[in-house]
N, C-alpha and C. Protein backbone atom coordinates (compact mmCIF):
# COMPACT_ATOMS: atom_id res chain seq x y z
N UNK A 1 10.82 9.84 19.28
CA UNK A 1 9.80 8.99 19.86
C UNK A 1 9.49 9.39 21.30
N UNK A 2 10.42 9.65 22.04
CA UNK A 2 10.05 10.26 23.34
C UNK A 2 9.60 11.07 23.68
N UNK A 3 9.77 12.32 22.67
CA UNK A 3 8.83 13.77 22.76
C UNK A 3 7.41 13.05 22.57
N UNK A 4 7.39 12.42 21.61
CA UNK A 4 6.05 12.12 21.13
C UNK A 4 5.22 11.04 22.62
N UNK A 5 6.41 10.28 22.93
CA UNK A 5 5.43 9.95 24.20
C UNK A 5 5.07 10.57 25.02
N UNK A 6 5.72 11.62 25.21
CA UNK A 6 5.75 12.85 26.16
C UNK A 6 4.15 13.29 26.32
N UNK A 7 4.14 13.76 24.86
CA UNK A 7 3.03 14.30 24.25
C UNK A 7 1.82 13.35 24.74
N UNK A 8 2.05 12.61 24.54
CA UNK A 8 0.98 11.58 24.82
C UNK A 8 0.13 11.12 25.81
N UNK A 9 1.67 11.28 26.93
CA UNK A 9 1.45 10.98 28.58
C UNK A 9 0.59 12.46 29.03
N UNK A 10 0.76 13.62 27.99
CA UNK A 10 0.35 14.76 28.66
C UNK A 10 -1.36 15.29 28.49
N UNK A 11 -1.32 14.26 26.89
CA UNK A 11 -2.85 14.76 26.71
C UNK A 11 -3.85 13.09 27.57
N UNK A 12 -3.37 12.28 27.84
CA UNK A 12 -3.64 11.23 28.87
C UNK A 12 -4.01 11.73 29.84
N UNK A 13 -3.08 12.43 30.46
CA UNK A 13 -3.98 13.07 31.49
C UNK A 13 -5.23 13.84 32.07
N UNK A 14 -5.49 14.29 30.87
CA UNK A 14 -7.21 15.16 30.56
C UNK A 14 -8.15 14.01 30.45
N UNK A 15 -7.57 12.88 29.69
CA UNK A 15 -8.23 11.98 29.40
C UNK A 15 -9.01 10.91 30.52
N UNK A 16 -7.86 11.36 31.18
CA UNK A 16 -7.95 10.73 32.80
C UNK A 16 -9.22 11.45 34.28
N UNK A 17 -8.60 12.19 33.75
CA UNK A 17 -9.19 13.37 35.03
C UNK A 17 -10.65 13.66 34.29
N UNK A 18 -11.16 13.80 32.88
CA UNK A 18 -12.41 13.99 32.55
C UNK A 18 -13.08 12.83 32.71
N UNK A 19 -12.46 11.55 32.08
CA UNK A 19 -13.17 9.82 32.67
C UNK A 19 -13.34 9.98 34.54
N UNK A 20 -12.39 10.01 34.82
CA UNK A 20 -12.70 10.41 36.44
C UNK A 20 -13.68 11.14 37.09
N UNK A 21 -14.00 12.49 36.56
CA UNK A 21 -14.80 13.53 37.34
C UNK A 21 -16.25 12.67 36.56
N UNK A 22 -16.61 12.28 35.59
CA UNK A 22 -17.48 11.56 34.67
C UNK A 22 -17.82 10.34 36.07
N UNK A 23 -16.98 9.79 36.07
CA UNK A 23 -17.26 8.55 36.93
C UNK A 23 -17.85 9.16 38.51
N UNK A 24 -16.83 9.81 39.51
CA UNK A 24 -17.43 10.33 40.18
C UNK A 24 -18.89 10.99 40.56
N UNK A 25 -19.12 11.32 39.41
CA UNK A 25 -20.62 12.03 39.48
C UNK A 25 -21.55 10.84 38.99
N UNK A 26 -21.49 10.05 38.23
CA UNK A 26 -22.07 9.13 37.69
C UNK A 26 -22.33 7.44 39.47
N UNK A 27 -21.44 7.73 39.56
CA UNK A 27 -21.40 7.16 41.44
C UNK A 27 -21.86 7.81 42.82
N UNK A 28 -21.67 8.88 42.34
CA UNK A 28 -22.42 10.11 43.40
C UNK A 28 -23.96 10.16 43.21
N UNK A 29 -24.48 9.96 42.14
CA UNK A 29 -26.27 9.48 41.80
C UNK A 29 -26.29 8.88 42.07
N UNK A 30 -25.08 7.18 41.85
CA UNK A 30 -26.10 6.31 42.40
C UNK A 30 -26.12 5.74 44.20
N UNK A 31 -25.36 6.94 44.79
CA UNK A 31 -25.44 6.50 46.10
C UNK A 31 -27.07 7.27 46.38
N UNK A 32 -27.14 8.10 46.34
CA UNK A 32 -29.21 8.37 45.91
C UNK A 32 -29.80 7.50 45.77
N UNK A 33 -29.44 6.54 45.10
CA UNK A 33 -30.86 5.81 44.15
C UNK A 33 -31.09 6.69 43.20
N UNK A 34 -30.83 7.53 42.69
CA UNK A 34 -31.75 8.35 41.57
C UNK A 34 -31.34 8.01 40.27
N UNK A 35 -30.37 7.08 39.96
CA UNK A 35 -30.32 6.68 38.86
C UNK A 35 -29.57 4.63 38.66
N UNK A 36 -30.53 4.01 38.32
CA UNK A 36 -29.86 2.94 38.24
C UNK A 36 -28.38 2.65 37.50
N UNK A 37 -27.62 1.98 38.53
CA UNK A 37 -26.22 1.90 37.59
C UNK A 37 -26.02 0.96 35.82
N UNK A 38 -25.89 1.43 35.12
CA UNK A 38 -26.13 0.92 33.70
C UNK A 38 -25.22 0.13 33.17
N UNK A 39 -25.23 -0.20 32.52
CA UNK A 39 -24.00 -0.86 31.52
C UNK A 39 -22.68 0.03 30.90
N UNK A 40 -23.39 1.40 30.39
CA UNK A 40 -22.38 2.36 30.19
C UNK A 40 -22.12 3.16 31.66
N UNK A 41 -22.96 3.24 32.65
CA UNK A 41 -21.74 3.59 33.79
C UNK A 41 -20.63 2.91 34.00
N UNK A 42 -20.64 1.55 33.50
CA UNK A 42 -19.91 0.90 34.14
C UNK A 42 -18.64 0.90 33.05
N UNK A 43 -19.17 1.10 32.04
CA UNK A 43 -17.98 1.16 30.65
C UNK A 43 -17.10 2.41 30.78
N UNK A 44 -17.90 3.51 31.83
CA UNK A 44 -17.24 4.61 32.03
C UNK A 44 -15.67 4.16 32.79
N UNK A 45 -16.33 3.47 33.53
CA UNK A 45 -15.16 3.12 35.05
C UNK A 45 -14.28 1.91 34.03
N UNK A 46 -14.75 1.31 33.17
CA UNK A 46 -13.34 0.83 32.63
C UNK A 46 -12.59 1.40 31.52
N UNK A 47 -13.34 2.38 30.50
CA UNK A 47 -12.35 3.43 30.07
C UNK A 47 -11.49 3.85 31.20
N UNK A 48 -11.77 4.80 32.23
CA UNK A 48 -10.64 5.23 32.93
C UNK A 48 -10.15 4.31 33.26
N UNK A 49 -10.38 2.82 33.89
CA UNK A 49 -9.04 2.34 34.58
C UNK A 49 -8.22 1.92 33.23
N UNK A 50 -8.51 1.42 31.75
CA UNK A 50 -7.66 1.28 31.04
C UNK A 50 -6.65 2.49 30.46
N UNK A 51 -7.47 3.86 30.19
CA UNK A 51 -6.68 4.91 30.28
C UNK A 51 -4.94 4.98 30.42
N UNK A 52 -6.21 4.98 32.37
CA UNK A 52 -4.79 5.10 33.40
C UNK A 52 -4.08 3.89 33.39
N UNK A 53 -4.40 2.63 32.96
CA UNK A 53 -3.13 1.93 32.80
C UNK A 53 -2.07 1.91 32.11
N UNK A 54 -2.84 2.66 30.11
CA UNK A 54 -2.17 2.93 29.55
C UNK A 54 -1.20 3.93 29.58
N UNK A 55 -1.47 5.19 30.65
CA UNK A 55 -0.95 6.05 30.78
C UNK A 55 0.20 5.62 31.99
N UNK A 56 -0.34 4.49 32.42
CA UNK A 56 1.16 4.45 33.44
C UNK A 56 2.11 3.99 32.81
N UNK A 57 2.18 2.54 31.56
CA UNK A 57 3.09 2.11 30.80
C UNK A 57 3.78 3.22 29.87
N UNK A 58 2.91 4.21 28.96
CA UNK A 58 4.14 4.88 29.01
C UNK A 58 4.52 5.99 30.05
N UNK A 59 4.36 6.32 31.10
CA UNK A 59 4.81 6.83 32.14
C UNK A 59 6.36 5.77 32.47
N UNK A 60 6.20 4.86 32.45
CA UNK A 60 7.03 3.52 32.95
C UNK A 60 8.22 3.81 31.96
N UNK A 61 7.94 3.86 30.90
CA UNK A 61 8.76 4.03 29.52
C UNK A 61 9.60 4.63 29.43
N UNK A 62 9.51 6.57 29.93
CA UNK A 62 9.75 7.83 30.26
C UNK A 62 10.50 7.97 31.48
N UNK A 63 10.02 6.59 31.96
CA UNK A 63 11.00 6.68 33.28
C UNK A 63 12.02 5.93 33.07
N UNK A 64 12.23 4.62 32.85
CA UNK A 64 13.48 4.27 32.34
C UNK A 64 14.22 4.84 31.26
N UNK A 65 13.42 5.34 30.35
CA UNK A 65 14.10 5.45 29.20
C UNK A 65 14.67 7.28 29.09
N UNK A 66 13.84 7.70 29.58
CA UNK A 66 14.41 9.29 29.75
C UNK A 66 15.30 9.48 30.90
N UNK A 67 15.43 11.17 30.46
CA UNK A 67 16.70 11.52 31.52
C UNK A 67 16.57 11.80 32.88
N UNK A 68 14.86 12.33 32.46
CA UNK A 68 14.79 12.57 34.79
C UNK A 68 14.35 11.65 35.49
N UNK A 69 14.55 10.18 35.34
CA UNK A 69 14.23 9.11 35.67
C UNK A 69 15.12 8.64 36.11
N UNK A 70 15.21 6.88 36.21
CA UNK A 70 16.56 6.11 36.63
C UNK A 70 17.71 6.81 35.80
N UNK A 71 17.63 6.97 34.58
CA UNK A 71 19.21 7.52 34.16
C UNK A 71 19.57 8.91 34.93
N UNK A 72 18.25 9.30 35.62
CA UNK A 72 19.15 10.65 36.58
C UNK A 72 19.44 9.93 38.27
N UNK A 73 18.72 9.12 38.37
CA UNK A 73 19.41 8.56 39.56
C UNK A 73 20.50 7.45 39.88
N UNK A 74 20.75 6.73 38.31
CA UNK A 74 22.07 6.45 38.51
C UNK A 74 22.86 7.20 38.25
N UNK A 75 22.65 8.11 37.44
CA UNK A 75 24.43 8.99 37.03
C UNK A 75 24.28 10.11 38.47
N UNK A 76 23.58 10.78 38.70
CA UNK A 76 23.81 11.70 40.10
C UNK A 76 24.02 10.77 41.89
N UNK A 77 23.40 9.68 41.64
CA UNK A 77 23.01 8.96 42.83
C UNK A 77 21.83 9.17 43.65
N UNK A 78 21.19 8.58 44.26
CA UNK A 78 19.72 8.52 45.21
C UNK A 78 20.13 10.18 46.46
N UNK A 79 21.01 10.18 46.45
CA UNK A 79 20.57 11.32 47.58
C UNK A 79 21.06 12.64 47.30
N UNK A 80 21.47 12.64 45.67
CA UNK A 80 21.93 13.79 45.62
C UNK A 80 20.46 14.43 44.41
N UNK A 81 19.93 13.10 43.93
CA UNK A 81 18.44 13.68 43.22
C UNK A 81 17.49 14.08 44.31
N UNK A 82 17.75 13.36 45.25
CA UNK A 82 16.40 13.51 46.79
C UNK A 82 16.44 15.09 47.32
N UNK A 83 17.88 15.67 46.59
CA UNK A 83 18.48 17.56 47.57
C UNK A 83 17.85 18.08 46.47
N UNK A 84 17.39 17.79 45.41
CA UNK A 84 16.87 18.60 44.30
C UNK A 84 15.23 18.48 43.93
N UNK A 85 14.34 19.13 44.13
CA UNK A 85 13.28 19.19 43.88
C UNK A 85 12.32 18.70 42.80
N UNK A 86 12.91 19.67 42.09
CA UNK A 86 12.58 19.21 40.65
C UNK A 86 12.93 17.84 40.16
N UNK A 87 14.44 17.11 40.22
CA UNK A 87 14.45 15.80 39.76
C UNK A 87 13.73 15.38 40.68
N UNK A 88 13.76 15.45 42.16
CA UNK A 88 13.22 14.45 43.02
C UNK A 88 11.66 14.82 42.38
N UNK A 89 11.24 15.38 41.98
CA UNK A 89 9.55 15.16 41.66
C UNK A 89 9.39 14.00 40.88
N UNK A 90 10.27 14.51 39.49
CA UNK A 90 9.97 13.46 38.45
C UNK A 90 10.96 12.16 38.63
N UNK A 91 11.49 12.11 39.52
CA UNK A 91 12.28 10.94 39.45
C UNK A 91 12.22 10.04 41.23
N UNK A 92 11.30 10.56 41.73
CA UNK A 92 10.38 9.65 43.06
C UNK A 92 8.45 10.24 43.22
N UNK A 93 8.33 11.14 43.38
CA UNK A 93 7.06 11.42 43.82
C UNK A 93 5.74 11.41 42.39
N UNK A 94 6.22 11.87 41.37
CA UNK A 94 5.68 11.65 40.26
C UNK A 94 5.00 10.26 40.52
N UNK A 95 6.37 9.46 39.81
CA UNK A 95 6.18 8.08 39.49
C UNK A 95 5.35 7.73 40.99
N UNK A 96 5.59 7.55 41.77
CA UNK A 96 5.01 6.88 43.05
C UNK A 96 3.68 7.34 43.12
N UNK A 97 3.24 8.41 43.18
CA UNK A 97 2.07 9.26 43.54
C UNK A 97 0.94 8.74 42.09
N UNK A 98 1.43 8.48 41.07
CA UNK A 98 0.73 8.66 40.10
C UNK A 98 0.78 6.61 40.07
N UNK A 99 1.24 6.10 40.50
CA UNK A 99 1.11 4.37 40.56
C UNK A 99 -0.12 4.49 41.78
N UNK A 100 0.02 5.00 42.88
CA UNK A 100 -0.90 4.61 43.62
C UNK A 100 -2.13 5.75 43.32
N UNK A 101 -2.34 6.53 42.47
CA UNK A 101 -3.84 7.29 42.45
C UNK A 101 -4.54 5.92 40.95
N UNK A 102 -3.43 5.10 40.38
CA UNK A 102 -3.70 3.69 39.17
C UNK A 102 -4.66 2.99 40.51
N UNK A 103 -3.59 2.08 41.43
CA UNK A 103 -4.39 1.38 42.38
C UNK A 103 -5.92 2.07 42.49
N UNK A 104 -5.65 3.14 43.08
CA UNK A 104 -7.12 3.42 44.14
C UNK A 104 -8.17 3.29 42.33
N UNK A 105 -7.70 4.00 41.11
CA UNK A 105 -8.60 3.91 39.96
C UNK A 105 -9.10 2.47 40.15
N UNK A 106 -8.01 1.35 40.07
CA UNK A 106 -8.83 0.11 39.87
C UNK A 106 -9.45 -0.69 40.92
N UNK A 107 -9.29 -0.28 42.25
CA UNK A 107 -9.43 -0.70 43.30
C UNK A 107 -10.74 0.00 43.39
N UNK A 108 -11.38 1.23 42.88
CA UNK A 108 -12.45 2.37 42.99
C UNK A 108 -13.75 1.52 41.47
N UNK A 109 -12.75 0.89 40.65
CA UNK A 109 -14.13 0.39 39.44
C UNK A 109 -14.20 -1.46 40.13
N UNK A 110 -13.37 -1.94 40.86
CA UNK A 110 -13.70 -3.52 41.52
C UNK A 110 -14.87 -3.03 42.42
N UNK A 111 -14.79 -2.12 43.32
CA UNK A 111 -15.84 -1.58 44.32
C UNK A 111 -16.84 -1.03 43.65
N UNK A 112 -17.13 -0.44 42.83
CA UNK A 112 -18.05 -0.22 41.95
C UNK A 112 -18.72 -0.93 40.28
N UNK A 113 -18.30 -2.07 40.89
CA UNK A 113 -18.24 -2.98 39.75
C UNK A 113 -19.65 -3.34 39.42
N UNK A 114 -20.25 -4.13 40.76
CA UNK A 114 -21.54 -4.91 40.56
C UNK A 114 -22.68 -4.33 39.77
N UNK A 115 -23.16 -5.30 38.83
CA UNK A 115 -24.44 -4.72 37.79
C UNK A 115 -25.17 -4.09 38.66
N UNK A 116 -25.70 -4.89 39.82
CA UNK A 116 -26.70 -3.76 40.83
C UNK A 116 -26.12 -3.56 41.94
N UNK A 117 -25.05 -2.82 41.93
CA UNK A 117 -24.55 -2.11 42.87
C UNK A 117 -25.44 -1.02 43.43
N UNK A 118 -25.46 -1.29 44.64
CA UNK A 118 -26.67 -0.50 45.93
C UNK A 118 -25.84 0.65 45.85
N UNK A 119 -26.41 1.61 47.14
CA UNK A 119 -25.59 3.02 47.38
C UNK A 119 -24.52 2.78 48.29
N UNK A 120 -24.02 1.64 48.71
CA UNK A 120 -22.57 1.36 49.91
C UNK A 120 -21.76 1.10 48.38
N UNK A 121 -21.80 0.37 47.44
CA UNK A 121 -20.56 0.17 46.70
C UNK A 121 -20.72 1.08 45.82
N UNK A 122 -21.70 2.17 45.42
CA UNK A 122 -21.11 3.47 45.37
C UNK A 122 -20.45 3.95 45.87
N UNK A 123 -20.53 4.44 47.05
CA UNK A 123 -19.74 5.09 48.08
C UNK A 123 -18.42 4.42 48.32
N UNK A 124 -18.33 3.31 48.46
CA UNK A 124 -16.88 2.78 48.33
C UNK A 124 -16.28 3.05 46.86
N UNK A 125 -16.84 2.75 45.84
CA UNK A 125 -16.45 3.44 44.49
C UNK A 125 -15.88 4.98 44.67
N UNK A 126 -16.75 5.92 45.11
CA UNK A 126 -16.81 7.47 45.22
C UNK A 126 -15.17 7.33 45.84
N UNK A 127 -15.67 6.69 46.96
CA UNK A 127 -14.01 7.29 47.71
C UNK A 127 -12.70 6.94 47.03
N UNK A 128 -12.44 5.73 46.78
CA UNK A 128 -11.33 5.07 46.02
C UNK A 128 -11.07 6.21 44.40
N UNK A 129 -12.22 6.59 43.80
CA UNK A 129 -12.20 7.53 42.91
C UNK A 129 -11.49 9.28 43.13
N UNK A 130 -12.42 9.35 44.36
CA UNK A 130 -12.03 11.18 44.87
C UNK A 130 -10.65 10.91 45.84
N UNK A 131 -10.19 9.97 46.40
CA UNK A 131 -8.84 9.88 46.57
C UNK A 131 -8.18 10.15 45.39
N UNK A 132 -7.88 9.32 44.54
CA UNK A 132 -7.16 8.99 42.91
C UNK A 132 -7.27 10.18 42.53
N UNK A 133 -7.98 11.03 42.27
CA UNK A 133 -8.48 12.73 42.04
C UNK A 133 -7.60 13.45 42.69
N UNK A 134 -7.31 13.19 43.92
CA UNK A 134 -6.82 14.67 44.59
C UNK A 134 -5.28 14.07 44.55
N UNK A 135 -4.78 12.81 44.55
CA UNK A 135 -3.91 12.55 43.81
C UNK A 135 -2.96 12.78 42.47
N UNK A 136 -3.79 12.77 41.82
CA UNK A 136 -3.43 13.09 40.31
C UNK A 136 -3.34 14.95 40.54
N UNK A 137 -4.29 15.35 41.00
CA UNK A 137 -3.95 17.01 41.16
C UNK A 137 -2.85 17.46 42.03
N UNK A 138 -2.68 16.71 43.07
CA UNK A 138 -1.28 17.36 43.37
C UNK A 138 0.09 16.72 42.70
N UNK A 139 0.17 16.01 42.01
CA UNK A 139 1.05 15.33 41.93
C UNK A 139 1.46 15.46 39.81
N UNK A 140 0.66 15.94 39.40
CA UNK A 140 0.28 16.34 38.11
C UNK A 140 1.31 17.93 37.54
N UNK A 141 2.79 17.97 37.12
CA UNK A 141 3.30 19.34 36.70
C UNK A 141 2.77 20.34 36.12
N UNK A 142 1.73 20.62 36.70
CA UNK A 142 0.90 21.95 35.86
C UNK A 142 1.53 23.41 35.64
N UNK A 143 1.27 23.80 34.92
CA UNK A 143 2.36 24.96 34.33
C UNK A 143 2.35 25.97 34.91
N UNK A 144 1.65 25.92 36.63
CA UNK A 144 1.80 27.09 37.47
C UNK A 144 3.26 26.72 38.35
N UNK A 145 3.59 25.62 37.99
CA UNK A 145 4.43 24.88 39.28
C UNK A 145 5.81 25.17 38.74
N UNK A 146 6.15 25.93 39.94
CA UNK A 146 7.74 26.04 39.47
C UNK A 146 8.69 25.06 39.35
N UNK A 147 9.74 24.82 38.32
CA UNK A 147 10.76 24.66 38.44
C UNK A 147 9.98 22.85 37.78
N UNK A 148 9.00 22.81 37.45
CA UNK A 148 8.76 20.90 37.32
C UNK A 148 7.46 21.42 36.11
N UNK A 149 7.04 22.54 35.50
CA UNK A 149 5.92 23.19 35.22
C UNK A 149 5.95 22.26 33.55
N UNK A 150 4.57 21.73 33.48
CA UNK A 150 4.49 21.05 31.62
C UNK A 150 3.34 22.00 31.19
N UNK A 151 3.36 21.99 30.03
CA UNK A 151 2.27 23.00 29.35
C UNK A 151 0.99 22.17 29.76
N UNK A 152 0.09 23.01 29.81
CA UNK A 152 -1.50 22.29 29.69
C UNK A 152 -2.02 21.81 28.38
N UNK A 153 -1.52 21.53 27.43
CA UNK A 153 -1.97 20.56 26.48
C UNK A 153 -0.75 20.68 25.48
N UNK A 154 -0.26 18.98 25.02
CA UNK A 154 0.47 18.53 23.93
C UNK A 154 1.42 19.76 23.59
N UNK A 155 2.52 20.10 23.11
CA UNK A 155 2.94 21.00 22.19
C UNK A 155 2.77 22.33 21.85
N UNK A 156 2.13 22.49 23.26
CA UNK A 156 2.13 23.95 23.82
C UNK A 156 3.40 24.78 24.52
């Protein structure tokens, strides 16, 4: 069951980052005016924030319940995972980095919420969004990254 959440949390993430760059650009028109904000823009911005919620619960899951999580920081202790990179990714900066790029997601579709949202709660949308973005990219084990590296899709 845990591989399989694994799997899950990993193709979530595309799922995330394509709802995201989708939203971004879809908020970036309407700080223009060149396109009124719609009903499905707005369905855009709550696919991703439900996504990413779903993707944090089982993130949450993986962390208690797997090994580079709390069960690696109680059996090693807090400062001997903090000398190691790799656990310290997935077992502080992961989890942390990837809870607050959730916030700025839902904090980025409340600011971009209103049916006629003008071009200021775009722009407050945009930012809360392209924060959460550059978030998720550094903080995301992409399979260039040493020593913490996950395949780029499921079961690869």
């Amino acid at each position: 069951m845990y591989n399989g959440l694994l799997h899950l949390h990993n193709l979530m993430r595309w799922v995330i980052i394509i709802l995201l760059l989708v939203a971004i650009i879809k908020h970036y028109k309407g700080m223009s005016g060149a396109k009124a904000y719609s009903g499905s823009d707005r369905k855009v911005d709550l696919f991703l924030m439900i996504s990413a919620h779903i993707t944090l619960l089982i993130g949450l899951y993986q962390w208690f319940a797997g090994a580079l999580g709390l069960q690696n920081l109680q059996s090693k202790g807090f400062g001997e995972v903090m000398k190691n990179a790799p656990e310290r990714f997935f077992a502080v900066e992961h989890l942390v980095g990837m809870i607050l790029a959730i916030v700025f997601i839902t904090i980025g579709r409340a600011k971009g919420k209103p049916a006629n949202a003008a071009g200021a709660e775009h722009k407050k949308a945009l930012g809360w969004f392209l924060a959460a973005l550059v978030l998720i990219f550094l903080l995301v084990p992409w399979p260039f990254r040493e020593g913490i590296a996950r395949a780029w899709f499921p079961g690869m």
